[in-house]
C-alpha atoms as a PDB file:
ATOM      1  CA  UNK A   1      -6.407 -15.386 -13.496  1.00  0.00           C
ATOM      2  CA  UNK A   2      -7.063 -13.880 -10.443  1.00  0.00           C
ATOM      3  CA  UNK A   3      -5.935 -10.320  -9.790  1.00  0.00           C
ATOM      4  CA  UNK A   4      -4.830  -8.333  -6.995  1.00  0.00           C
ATOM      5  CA  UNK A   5      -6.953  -5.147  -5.873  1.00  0.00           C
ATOM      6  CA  UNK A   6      -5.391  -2.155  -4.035  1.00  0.00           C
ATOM      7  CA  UNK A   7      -6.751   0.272  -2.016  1.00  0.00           C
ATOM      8  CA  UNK A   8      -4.987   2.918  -0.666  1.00  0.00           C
ATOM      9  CA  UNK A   9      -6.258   5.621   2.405  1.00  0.00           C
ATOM     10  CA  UNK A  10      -4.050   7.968   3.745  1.00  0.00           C
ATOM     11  CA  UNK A  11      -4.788   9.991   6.840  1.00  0.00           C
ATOM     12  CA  UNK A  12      -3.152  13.114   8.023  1.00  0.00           C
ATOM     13  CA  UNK A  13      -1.135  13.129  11.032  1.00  0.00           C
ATOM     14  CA  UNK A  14       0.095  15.965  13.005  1.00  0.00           C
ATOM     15  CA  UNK A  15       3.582  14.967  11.789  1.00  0.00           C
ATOM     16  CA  UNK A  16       5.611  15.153   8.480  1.00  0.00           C
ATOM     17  CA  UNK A  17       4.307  11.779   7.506  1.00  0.00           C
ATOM     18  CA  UNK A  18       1.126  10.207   6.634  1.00  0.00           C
ATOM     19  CA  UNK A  19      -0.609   6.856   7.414  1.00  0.00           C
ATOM     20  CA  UNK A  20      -1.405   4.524   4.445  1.00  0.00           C
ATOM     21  CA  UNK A  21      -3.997   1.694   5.060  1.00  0.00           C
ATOM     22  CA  UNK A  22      -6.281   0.066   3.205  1.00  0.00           C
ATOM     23  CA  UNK A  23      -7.637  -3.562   2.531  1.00  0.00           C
ATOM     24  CA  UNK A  24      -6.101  -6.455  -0.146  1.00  0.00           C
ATOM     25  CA  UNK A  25      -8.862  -8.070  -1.799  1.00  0.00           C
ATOM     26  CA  UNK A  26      -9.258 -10.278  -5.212  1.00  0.00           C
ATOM     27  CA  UNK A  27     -11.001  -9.522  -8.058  1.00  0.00           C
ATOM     28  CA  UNK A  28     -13.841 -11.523  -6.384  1.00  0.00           C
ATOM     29  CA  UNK A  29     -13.740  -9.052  -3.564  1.00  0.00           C
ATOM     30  CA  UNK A  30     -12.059 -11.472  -0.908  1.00  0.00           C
ATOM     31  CA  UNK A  31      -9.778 -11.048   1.013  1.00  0.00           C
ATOM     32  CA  UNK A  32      -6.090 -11.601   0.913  1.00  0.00           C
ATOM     33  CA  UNK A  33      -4.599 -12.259   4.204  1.00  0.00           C
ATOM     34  CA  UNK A  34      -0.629 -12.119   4.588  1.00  0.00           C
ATOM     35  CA  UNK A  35      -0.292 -10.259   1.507  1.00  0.00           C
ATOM     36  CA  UNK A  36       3.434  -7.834   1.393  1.00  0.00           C
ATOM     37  CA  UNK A  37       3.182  -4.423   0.362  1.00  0.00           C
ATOM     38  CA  UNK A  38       6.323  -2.526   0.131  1.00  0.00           C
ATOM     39  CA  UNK A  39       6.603   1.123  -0.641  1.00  0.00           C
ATOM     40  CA  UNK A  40       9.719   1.929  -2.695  1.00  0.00           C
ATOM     41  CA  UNK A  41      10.592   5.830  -2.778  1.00  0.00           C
ATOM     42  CA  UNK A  42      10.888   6.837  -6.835  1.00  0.00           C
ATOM     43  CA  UNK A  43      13.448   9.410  -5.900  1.00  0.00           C
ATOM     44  CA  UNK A  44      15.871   7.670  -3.856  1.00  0.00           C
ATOM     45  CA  UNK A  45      14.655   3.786  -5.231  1.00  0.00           C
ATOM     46  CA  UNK A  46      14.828   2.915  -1.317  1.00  0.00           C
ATOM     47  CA  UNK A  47      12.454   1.010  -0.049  1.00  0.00           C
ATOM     48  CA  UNK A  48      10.537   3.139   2.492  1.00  0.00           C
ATOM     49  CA  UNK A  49       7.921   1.193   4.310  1.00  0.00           C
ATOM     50  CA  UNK A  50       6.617  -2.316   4.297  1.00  0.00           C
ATOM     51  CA  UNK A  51       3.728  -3.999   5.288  1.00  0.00           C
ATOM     52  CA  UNK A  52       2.268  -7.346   5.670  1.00  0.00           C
ATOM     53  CA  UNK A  53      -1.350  -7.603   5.781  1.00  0.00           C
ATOM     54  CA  UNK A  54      -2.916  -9.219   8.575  1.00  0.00           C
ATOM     55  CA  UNK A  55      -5.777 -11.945   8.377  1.00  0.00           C
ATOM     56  CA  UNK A  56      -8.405  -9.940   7.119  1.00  0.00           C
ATOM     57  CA  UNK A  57      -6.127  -8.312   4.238  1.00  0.00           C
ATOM     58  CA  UNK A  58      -6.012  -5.359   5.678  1.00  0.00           C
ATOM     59  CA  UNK A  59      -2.302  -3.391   5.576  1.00  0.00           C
ATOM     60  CA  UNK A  60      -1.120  -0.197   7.075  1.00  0.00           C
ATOM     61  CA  UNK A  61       2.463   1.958   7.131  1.00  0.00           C
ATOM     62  CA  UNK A  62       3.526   5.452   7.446  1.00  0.00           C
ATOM     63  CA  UNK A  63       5.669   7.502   4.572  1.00  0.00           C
ATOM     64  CA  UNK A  64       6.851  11.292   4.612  1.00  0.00           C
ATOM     65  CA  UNK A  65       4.858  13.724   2.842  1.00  0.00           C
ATOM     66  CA  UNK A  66       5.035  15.364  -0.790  1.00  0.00           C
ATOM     67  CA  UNK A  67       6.961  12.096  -2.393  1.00  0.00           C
ATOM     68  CA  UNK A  68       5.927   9.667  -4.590  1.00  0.00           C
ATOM     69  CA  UNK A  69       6.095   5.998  -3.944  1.00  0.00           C
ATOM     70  CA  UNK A  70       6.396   2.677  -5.951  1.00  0.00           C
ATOM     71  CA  UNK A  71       3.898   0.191  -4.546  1.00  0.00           C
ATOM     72  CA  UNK A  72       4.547  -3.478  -5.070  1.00  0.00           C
ATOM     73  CA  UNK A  73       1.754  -5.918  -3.682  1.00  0.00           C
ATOM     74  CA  UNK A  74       2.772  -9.256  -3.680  1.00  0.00           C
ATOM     75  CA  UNK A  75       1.605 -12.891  -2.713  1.00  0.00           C
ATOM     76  CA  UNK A  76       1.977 -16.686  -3.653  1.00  0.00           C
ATOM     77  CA  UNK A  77      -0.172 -17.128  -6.314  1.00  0.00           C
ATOM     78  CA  UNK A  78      -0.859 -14.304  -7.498  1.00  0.00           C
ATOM     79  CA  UNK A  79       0.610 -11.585 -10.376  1.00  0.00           C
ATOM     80  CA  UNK A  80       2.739  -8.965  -8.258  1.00  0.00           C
ATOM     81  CA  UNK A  81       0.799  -5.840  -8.490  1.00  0.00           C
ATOM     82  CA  UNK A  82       2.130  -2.208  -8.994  1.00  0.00           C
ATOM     83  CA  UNK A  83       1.390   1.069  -8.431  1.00  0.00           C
ATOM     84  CA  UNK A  84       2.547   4.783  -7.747  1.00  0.00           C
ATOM     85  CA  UNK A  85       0.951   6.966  -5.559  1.00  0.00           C
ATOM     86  CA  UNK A  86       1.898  10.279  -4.551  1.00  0.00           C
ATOM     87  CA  UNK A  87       1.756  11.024  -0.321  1.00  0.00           C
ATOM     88  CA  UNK A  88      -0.034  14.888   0.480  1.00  0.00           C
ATOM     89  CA  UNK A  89      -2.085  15.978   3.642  1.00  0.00           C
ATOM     90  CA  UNK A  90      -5.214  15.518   1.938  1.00  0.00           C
ATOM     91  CA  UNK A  91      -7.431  12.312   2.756  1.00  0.00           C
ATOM     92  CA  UNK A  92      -8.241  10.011   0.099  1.00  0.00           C
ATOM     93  CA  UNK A  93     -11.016   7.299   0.022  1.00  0.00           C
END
C-alpha cells in the first residue's frame, strides 16, 4: 500500500495567524496533485482551514497562532492520513 507523506512549513506573518504550506508526496516521493487537507481545531472540533493541493501537490492555508490542529489528508486511493500539529511564530522545515 501506498502511503501518504506530509509536510508541514509554517511561516510567520505580521498577523495573529500563520501560513502552513508544504508539498503531498507518496511514499515513492511523487507527487499527489488534488489532494484535501483540512485543518480541524482540537479545541473547538471546527474545521479551521482547508486546502486542496494544486498539480504539483503542493497545499497552503493560514490558522491563528498558539492552537493545535487536527490534520486530515485525504485522496481517492489512498489511506486518509492524520496528524496534529501545534501553530507558534517559530518557522519549521
Amino acid at each position: 500500500m501506498i502511503k501518504i507523506f506530509l509536510s508541514f512549513f509554517v511561516f510567520f506573518q505580521i498577523t495573529y495567524a500563520q501560513t502552513v504550506k508544504g508539498l503531498i508526496q507518496d511514499s515513492l516521493k511523487i507527487p499527489l496533485p488534488y489532494t484535501n487537507v483540512i485543518a480541524t481545531n482540537i479545541n473547538s472540533n471546527k474545521v479551521s482551514a482547508f486546502s486542496i493541493a494544486d498539480e504539483k501537490g503542493y497545499y497552503e492555508f493560514k490558522l491563528k497562532n498558539n492552537q493545535t490542529y487536527s490534520v486530515e489528508v485525504s485522496l481517492m486511493g489512498y489511506a486518509t492520513y492524520y496528524d496534529t500539529i501545534t501553530v507558534s511564530k517559530k518557522k519549521i522545515n
